[in-house]
Protein backbone atom coordinates (compact mmCIF):
# COMPACT_ATOMS: atom_id res chain seq x y z
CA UNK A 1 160.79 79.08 58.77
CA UNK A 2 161.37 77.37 61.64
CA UNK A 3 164.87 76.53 63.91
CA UNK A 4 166.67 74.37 62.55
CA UNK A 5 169.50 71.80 63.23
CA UNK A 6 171.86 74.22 60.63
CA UNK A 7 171.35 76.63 63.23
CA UNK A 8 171.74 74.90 66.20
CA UNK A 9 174.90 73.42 64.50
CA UNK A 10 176.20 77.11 63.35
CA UNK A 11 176.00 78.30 67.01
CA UNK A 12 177.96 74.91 68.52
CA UNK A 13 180.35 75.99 65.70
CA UNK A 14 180.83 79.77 67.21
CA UNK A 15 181.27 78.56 70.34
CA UNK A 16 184.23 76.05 69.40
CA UNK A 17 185.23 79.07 67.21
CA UNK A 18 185.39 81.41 70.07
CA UNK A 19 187.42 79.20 72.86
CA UNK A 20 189.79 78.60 70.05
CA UNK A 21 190.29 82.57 69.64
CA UNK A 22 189.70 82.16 66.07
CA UNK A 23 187.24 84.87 64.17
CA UNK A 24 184.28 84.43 62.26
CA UNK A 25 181.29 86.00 60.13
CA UNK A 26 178.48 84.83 59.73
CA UNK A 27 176.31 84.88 55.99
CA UNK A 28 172.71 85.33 55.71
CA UNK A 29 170.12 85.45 52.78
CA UNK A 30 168.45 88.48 53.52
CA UNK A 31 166.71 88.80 49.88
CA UNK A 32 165.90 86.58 46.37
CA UNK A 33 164.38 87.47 43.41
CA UNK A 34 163.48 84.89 41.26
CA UNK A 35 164.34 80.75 42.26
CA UNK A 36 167.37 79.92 44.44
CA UNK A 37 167.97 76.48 45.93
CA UNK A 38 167.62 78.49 49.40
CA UNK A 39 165.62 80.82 50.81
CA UNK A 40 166.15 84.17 52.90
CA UNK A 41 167.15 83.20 56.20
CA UNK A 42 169.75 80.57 55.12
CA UNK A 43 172.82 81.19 57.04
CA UNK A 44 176.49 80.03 57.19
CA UNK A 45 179.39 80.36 59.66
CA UNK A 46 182.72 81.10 57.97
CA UNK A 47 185.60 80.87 60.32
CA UNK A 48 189.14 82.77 59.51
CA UNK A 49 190.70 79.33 59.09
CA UNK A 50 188.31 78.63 56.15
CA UNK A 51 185.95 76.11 58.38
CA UNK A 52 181.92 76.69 56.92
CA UNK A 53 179.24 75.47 58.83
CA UNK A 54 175.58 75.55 57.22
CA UNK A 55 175.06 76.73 54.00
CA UNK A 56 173.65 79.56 51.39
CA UNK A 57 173.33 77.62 48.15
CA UNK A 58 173.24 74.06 47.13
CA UNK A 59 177.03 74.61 47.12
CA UNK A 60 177.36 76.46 43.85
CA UNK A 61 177.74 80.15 45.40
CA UNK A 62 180.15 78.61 49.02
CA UNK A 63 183.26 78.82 47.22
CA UNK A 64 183.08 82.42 45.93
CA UNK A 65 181.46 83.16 48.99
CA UNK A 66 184.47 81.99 51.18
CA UNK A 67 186.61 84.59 49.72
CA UNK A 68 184.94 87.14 50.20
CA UNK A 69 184.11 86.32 53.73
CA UNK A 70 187.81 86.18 54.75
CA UNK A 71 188.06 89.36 53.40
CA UNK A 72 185.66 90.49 55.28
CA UNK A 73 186.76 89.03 58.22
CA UNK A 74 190.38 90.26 58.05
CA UNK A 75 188.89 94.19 57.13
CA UNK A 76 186.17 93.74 60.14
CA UNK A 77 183.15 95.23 58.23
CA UNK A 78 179.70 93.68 57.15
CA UNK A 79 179.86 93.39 53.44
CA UNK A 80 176.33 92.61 51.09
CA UNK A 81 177.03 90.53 48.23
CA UNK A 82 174.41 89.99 45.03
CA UNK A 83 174.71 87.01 43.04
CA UNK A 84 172.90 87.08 39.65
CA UNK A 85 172.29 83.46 38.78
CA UNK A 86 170.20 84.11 36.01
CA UNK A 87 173.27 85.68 34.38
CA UNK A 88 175.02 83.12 32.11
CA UNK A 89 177.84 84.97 31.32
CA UNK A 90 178.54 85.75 34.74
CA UNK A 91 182.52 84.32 35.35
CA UNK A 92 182.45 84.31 39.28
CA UNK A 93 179.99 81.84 40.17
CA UNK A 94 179.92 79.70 36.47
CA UNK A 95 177.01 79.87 33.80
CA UNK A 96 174.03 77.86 33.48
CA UNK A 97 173.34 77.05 36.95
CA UNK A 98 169.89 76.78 36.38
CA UNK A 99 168.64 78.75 39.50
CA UNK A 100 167.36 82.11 38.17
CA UNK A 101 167.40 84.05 40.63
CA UNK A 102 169.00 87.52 42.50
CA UNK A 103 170.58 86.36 45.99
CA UNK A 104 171.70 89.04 48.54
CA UNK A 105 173.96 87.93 51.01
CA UNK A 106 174.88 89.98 54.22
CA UNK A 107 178.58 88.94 55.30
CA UNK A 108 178.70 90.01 58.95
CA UNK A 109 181.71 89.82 61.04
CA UNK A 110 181.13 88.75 64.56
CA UNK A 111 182.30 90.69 67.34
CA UNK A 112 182.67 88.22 70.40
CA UNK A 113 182.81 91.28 72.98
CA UNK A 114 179.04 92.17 71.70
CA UNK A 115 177.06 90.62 74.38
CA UNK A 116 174.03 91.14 71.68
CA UNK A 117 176.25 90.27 68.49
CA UNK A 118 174.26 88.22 65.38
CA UNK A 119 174.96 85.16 67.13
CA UNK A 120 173.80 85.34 70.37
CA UNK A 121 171.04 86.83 68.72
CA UNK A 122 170.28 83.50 66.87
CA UNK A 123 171.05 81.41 70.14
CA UNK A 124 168.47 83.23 72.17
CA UNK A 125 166.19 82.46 69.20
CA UNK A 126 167.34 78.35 69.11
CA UNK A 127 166.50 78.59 72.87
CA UNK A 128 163.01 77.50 74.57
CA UNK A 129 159.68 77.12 72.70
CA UNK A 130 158.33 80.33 71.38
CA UNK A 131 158.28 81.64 68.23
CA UNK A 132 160.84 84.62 67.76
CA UNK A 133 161.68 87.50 65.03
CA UNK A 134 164.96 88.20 64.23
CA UNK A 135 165.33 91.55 61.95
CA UNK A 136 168.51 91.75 59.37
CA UNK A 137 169.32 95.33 58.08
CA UNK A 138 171.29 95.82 55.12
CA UNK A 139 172.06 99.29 52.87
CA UNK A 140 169.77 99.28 49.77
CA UNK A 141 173.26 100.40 47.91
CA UNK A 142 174.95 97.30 47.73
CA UNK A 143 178.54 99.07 47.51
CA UNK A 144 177.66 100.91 51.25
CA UNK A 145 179.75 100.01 53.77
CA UNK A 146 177.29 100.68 56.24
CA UNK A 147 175.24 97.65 56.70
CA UNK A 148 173.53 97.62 60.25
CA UNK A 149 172.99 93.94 59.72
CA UNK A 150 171.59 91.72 62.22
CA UNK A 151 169.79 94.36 64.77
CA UNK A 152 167.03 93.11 66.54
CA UNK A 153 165.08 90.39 68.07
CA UNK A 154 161.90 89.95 69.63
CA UNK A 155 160.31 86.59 71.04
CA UNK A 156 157.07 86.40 73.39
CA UNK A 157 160.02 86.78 76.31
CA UNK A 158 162.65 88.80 75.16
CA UNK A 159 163.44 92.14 73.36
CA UNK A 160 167.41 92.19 72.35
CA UNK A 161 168.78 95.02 70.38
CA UNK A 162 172.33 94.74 68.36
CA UNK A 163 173.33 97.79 69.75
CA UNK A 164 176.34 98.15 67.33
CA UNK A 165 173.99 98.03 64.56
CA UNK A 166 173.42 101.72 65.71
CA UNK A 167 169.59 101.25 64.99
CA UNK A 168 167.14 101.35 68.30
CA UNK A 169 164.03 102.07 66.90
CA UNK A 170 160.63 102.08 68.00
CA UNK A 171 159.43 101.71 64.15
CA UNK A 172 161.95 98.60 63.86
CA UNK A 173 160.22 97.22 67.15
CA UNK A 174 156.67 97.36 65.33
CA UNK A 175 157.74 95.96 62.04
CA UNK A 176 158.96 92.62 64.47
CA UNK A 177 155.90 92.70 66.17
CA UNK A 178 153.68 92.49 63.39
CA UNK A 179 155.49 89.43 62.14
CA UNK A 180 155.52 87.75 65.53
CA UNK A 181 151.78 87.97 65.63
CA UNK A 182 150.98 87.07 61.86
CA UNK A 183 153.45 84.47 61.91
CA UNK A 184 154.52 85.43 58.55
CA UNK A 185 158.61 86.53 57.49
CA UNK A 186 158.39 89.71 55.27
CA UNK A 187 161.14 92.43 53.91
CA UNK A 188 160.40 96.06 53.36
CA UNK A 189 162.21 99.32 52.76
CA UNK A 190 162.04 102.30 54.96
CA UNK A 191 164.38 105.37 55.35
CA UNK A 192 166.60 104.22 58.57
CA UNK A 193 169.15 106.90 59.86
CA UNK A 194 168.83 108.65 56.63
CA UNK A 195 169.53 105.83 54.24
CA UNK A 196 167.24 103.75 52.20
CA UNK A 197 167.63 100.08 53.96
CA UNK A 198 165.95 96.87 53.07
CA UNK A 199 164.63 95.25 56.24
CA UNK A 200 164.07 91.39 56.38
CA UNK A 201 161.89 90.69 59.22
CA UNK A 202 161.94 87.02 59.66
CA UNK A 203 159.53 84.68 61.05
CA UNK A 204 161.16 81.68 63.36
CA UNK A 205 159.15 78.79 64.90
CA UNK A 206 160.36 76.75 67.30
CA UNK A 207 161.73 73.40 66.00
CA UNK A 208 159.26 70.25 66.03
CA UNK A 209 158.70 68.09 69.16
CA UNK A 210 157.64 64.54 68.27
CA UNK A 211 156.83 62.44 70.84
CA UNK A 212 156.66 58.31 70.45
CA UNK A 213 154.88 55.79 72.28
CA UNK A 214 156.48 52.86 71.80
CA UNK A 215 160.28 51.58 72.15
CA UNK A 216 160.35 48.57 69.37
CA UNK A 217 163.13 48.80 66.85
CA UNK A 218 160.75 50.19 64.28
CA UNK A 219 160.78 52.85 66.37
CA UNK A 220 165.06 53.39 66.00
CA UNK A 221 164.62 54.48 62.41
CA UNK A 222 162.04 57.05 63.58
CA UNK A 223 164.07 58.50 65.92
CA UNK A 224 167.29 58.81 63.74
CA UNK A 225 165.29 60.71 60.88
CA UNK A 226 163.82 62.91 63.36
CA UNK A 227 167.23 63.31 64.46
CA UNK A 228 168.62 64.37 61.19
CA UNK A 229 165.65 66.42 60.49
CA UNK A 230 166.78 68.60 64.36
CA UNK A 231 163.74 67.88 65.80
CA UNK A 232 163.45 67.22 69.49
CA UNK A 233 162.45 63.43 70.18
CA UNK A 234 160.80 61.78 73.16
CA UNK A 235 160.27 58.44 73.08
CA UNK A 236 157.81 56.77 75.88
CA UNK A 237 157.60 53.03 77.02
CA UNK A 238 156.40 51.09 79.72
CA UNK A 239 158.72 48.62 79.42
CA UNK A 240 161.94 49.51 81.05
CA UNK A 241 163.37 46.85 78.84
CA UNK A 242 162.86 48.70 75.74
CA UNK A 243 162.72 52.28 76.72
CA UNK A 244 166.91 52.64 77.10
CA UNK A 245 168.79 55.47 75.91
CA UNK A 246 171.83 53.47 74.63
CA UNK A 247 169.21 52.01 71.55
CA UNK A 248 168.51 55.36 70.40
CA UNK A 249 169.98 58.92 69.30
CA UNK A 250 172.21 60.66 71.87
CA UNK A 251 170.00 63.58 71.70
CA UNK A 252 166.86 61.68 72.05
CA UNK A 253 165.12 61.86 75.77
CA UNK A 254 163.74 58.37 77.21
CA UNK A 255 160.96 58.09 79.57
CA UNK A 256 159.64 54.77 80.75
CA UNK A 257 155.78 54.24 82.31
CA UNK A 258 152.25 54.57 81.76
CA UNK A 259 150.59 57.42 78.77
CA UNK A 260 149.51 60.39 81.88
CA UNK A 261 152.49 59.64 83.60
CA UNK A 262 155.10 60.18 80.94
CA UNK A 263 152.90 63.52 79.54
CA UNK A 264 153.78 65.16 82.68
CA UNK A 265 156.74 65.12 81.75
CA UNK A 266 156.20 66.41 78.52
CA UNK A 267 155.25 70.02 77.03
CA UNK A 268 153.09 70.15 74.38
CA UNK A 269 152.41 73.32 72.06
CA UNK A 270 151.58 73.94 68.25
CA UNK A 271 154.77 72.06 67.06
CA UNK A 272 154.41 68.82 69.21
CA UNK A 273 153.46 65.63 67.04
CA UNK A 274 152.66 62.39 68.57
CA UNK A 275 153.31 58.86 67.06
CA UNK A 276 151.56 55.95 68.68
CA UNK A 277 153.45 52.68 67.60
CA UNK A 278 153.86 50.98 70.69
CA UNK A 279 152.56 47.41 69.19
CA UNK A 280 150.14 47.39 72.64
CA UNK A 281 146.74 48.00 72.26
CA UNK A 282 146.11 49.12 75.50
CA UNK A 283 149.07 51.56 76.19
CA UNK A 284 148.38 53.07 72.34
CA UNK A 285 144.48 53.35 73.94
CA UNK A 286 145.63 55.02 77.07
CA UNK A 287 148.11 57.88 75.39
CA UNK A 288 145.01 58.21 72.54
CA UNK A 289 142.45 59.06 75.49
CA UNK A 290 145.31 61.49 76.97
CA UNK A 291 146.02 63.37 73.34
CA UNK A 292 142.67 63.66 72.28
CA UNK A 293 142.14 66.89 74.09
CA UNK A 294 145.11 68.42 73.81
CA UNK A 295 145.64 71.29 71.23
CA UNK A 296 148.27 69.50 69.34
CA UNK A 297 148.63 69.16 65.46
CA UNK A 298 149.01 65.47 64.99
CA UNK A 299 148.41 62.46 66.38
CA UNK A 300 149.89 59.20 63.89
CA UNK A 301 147.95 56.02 64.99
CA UNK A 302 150.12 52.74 63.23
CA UNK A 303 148.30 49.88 61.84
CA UNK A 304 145.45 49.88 59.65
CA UNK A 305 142.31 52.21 59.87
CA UNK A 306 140.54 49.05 62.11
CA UNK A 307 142.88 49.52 64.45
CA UNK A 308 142.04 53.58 64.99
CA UNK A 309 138.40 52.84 64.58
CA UNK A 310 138.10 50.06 67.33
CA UNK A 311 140.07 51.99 69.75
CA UNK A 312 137.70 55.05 69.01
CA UNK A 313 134.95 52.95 69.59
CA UNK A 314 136.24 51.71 73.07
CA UNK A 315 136.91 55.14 74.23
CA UNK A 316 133.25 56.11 73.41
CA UNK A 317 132.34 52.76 75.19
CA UNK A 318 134.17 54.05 77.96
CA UNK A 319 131.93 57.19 78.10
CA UNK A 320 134.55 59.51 76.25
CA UNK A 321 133.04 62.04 73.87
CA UNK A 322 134.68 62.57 70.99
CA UNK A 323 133.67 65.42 68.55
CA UNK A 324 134.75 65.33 65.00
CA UNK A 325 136.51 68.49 65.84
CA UNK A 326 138.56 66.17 68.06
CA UNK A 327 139.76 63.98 65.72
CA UNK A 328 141.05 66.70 62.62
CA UNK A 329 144.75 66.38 64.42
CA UNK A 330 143.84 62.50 64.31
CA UNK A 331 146.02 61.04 61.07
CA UNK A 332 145.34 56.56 61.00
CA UNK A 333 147.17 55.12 59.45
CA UNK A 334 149.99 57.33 59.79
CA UNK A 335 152.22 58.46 56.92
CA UNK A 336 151.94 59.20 53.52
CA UNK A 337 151.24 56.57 51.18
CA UNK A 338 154.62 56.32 48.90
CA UNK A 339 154.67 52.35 48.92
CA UNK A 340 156.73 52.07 52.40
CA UNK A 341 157.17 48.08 53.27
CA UNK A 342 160.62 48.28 55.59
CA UNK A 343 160.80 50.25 58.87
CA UNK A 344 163.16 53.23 57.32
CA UNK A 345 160.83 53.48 54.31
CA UNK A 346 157.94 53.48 56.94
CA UNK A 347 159.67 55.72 58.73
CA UNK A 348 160.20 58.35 56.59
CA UNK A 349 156.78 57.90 55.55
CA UNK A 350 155.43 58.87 59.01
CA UNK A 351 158.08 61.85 59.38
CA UNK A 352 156.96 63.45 55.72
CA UNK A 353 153.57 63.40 56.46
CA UNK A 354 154.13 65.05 60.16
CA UNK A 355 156.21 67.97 57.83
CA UNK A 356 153.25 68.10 55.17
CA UNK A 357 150.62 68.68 58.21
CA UNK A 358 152.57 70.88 60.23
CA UNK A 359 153.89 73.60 57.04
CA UNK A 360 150.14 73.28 55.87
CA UNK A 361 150.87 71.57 52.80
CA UNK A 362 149.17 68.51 50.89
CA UNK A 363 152.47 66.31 50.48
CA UNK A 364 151.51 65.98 46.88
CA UNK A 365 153.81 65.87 44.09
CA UNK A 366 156.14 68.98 43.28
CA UNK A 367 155.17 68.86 39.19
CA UNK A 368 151.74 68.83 39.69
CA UNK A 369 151.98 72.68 41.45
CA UNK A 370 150.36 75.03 39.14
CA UNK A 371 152.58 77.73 41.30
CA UNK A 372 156.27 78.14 42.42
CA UNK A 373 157.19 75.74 45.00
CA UNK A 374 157.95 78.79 47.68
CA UNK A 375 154.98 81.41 48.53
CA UNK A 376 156.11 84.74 47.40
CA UNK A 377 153.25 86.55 48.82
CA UNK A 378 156.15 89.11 49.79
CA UNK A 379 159.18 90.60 47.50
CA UNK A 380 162.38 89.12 48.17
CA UNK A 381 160.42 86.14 50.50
């Protein structure tokens, strides 16, 4: 899983929450068995006033789940919560929702006083651009009241303990670890203060970069999709003309001149995609020559395969070597092919295919899957 916009959106939301002196809880999946709409690690913020930000179902479990999170609020203790979807008689949350599936939700009540509460937890994990493990505790006895709940987390740069989960463990430490350095969210059971607790260790990348070259206005649609999706967007131009903030999203960053100049500027890591669509040969040429040896997981070259192929040929002209190795990251013309003609379809195209590469996956179609659309290499994941 990797940091999202729902969490960058349920922290902006605590923070309102907080200078208005108003308390909330926060909601995680911490376990499924079975199909649910989402996965463990879906989270929502429920404010005392009834305000939700983010979400724990496709909307089918939110109502039921608001009442028990102002109760939970108003009594001040964490509270887990099982919904049985593959129960059709079940009255609280309606029959036949089609899910089929065991969800266990941890309803945590935020103390703003905690300096190392769940949600400054999860900020410190929205912030920079490392990958990060945050650990969720709950009682395997889903009528405890003791529910150490969000306790832990542990990026490249930081080791934070929930101290009023009353768990510092050395054993806790190592289960984070090992997910850190496999990459890979899992949930196990261990004896923890003398009780039986289910652990979810999960797994957060940092959210996608995606760089453009180019500033045309087939380049807006782009960068408002990317937007939505709460990636982080750079656009690059060098025409000053073009490359203005006030033509694209508020959140987007702008940088105007030539390809080495403007990656300067730029980090790149494991999550950074590049787009070249500047409609100029030469500048697409230039940032191609500059990306080419970077470790980076995509490069999207528009236009048709000619286009790729000459400029390849130019750079070898130009006495660059270029190993097939090289060009794996390489993807011209860029997108999948689902019939895009206008700049939105072409757009969303482009930003499918850069969510296909970087989650390892062949873009195909869902029905042709001869397995369930999420891994479940691990119980309850």
């Amino acid at each position: 899983m990797s940091v999202t916009r729902e969490i960058r959106q349920i922290v902006a939301a605590y923070d309102a929450a907080r200078t208005n002196g108003t308390r909330a809880l926060l909601a995680t999946v911490v376990h499924v068995e079975g199909s649910s709409y989402r996965r463990p690690g879906a989270r929502m913020l429920v404010e005392e006033n009834g305000m939700m930000t983010g979400a724990i179902s496709g909307g089918c479990l939110e109502g039921d789940a608001l009442r028990k999170a102002l109760l939970a609020i108003s009594r001040g203790t964490p509270r887990l919560v099982v919904y049985d979807t593959t129960d059709e008689e079940d009255a609280v949350i309606g029959v036949q929702l089609g899910c089929a599936g065991v969800i266990q939700v941890l309803f945590e009540p935020i103390d703003d006083s905690n300096p190392d509460n769940p949600l400054e937890l999860l900020r410190k994990a929205a912030e920079g651009r490392t990958p990060s493990v945050i650990v969720t505790i709950s009682a395997s006895d889903r009528f405890s009241e003791n529910h150490p709940g969000t306790a832990l987390l542990l990026s490249e740069t930081a080791l934070r303990y929930n101290h009023s989960a009353g768990i510092v463990s050395e054993d806790l430490r190592a289960e984070a670890l090992f997910s850190l350095r496999s990459g890979v969210s899992r949930f196990t059971t261990r004896q923890l203060a003398g009780v039986t607790a289910n652990i979810f260790v999960e797994y957060l990348q940092p959210t996608v970069s995606l760089v453009v070259a180019g500033a045309g206005n087939d380049v807006i649609p782009v960068v408002q999709m990317a937007d939505l999706l709460g990636w982080e967007v750079h656009v690059t131009d060098g025409r000053g003309t073009h490359a203005r903030e006030d033509r694209f999203a508020a959140a987007c960053q702008v940088l105007v001149g030539k390809p080495e100049a403007v990656l300067e500027r730029i980090a790149t890591d494991e999550r950074t995609a590049f787009i070249l669509m500047s409609h100029n040969y030469q500048y697409d040429k230039a940032m191609l020559r500059a990306l080419l040896p970077l470790d980076i997981p995509y490069v999207g070259v528009l236009g048709p395969k000619k286009k790729l192929h000459r400029m390849l040929d130019d750079l070898r002209t130009e006495g660059m070597d270029i190993p097939a190795d090289m060009l794996k990251k390489v993807y011209g013309p860029t997108g999948l092919e689902i019939g895009a003609e206008t700049p939105e379809e072409i757009a969303l195209s482009i930003t499918a295919e850069i969510q296909a590469v970087l989650n390892h996956r062949p873009g195909g179609y869902l029905r042709d899957k001869s397995t369930v659309i999420h891994d479940r290499a691990t119980p309850g994941w």
